[in-house]
PDB file of N, CA and C in Angstrom:
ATOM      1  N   UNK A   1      59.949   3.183  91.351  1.00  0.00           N
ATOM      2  CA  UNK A   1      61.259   2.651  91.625  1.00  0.00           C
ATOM      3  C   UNK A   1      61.892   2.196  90.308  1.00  0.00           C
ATOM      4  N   UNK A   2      63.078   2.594  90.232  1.00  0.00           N
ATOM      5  CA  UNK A   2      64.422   1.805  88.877  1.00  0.00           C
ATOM      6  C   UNK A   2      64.846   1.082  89.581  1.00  0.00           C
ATOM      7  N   UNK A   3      65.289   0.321  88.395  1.00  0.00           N
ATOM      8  CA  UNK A   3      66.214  -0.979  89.217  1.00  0.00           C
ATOM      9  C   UNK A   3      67.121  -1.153  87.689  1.00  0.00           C
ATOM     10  N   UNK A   4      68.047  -1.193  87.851  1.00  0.00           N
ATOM     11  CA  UNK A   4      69.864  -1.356  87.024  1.00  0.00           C
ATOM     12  C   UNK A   4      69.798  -2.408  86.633  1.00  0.00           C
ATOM     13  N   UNK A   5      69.833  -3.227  85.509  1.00  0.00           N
ATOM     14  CA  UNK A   5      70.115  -4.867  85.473  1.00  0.00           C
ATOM     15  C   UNK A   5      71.521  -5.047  85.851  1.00  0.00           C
ATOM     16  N   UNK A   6      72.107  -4.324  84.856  1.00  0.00           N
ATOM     17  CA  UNK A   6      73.666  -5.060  85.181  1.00  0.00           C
ATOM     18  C   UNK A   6      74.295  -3.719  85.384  1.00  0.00           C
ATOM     19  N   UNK A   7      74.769  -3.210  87.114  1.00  0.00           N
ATOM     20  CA  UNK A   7      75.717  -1.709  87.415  1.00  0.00           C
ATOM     21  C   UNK A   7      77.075  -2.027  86.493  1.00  0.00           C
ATOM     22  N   UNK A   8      77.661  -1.070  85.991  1.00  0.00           N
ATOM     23  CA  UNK A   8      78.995  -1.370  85.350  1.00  0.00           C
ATOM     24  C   UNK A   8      80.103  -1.624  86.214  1.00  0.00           C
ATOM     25  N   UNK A   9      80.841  -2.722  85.556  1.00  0.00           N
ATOM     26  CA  UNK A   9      81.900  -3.344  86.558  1.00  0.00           C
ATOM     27  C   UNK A   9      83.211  -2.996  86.514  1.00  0.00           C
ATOM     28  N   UNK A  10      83.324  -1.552  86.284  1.00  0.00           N
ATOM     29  CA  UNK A  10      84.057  -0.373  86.069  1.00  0.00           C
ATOM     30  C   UNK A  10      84.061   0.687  86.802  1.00  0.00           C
ATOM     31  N   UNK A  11      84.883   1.432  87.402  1.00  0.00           N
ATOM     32  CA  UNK A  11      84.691   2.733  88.184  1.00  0.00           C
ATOM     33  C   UNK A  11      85.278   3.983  87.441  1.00  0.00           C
ATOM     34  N   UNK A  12      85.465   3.284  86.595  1.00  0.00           N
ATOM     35  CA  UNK A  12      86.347   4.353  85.002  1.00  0.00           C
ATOM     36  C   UNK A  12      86.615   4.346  83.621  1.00  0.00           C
ATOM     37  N   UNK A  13      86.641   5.056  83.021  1.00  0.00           N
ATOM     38  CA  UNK A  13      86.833   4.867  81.059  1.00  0.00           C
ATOM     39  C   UNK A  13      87.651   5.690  80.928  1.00  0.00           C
ATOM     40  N   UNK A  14      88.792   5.749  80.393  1.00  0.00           N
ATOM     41  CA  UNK A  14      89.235   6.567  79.358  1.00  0.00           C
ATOM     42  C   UNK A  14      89.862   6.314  77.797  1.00  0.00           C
ATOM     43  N   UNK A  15      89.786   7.010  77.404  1.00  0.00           N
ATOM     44  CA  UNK A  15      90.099   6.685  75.941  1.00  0.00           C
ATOM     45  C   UNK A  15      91.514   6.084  75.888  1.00  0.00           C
ATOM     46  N   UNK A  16      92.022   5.144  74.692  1.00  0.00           N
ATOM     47  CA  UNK A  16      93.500   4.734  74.716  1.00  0.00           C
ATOM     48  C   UNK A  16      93.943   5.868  74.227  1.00  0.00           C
ATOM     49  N   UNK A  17      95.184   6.073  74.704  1.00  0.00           N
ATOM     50  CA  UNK A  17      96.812   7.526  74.377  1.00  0.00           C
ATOM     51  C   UNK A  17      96.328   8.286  75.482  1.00  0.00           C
ATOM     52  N   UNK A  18      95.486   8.307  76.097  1.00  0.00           N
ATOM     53  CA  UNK A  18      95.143   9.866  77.502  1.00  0.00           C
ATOM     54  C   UNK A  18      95.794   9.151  78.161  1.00  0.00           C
ATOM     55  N   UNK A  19      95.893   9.878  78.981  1.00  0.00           N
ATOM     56  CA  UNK A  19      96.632  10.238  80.390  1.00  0.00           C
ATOM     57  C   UNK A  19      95.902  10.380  81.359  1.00  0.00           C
ATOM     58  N   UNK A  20      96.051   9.414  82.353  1.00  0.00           N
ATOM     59  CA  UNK A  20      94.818   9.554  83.716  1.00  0.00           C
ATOM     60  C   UNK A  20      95.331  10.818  84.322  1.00  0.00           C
ATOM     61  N   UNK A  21      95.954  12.056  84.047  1.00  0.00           N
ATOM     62  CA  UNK A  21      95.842  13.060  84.849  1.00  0.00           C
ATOM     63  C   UNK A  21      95.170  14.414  84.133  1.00  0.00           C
ATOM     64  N   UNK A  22      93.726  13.607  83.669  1.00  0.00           N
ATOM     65  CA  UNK A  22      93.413  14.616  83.045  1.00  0.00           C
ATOM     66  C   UNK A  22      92.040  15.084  83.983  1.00  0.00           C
ATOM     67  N   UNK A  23      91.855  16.435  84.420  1.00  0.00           N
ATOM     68  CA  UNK A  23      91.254  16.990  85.301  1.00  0.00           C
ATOM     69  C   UNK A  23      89.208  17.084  84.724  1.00  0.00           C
ATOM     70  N   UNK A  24      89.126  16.890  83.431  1.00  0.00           N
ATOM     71  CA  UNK A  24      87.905  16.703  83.073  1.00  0.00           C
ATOM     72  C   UNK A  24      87.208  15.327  83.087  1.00  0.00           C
ATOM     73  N   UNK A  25      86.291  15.376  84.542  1.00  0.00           N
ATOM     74  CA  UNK A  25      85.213  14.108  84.974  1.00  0.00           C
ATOM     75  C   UNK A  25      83.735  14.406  84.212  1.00  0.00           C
ATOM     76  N   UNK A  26      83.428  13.482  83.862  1.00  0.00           N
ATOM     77  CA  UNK A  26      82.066  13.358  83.479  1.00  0.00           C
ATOM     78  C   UNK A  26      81.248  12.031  84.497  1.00  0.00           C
ATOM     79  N   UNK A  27      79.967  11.982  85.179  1.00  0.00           N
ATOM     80  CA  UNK A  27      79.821  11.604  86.429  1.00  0.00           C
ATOM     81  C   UNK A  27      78.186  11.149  85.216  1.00  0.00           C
ATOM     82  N   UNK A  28      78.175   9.945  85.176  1.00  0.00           N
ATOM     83  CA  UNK A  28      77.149   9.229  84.966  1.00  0.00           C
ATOM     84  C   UNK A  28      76.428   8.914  86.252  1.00  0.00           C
ATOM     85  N   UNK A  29      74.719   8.901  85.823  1.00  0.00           N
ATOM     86  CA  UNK A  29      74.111   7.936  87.170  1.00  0.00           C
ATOM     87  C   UNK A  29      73.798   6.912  86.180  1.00  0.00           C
ATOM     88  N   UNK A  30      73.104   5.743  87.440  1.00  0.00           N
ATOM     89  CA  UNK A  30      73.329   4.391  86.706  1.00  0.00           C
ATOM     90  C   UNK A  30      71.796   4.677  85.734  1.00  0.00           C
ATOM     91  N   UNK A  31      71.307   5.295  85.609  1.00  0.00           N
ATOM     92  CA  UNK A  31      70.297   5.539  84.814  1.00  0.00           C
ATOM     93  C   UNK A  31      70.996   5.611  83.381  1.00  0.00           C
ATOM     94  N   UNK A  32      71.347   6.976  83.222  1.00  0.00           N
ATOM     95  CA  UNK A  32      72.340   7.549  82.483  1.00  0.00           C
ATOM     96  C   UNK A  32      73.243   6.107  81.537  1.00  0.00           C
ATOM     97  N   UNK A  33      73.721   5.635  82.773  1.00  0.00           N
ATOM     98  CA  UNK A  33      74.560   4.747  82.080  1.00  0.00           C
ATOM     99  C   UNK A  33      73.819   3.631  81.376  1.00  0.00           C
ATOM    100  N   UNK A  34      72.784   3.267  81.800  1.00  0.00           N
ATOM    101  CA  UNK A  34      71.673   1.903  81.487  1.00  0.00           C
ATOM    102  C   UNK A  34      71.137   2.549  79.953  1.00  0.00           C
ATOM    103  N   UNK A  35      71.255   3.655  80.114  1.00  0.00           N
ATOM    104  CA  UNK A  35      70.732   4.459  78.487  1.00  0.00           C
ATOM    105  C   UNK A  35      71.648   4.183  77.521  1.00  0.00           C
ATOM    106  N   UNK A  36      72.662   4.765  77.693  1.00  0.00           N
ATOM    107  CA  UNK A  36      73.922   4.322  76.685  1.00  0.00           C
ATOM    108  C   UNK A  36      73.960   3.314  76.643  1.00  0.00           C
ATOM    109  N   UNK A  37      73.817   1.849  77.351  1.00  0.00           N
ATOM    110  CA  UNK A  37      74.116   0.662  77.430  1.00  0.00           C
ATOM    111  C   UNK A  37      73.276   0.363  76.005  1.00  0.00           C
ATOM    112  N   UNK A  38      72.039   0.461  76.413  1.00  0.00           N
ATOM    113  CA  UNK A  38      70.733   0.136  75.801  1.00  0.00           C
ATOM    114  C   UNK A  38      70.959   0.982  74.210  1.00  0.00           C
ATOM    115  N   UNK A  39      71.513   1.751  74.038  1.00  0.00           N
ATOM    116  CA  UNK A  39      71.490   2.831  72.738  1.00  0.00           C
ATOM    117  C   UNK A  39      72.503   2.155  72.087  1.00  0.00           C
ATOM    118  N   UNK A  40      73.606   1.580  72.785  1.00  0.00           N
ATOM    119  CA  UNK A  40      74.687   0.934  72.393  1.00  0.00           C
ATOM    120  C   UNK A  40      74.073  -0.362  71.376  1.00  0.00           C
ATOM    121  N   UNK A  41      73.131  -1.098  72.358  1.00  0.00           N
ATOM    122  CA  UNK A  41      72.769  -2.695  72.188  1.00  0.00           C
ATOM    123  C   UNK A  41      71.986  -2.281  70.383  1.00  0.00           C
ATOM    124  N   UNK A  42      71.242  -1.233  70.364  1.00  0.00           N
ATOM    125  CA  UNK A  42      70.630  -1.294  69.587  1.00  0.00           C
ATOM    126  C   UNK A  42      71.516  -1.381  67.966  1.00  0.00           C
ATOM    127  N   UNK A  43      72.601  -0.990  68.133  1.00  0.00           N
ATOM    128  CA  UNK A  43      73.467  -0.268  66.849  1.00  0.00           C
ATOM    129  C   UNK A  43      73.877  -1.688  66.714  1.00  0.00           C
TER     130      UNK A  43
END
């Protein structure tokens, strides 16, 4: 079993100047996301 410490308290990112009608999704699981979190913390 995984377990998430903290799920993100976000249902979205996009970069500043885009435009939310942009048709390319990228679909994290909270795994996924707990990685970047963690890769983030380290830098």
């Amino acid at each position: 079993m995984r377990k998430v410490v903290a799920p993100p308290g976000f249902i979205g990112f996009k970069p500043y100047g885009h435009t939310s009608d942009s048709s390319l999704v990228v679909e994290l699981l909270y795994e996924e996301y707990e990685a970047l979190k963690l890769a983030d913390y380290d830098f």
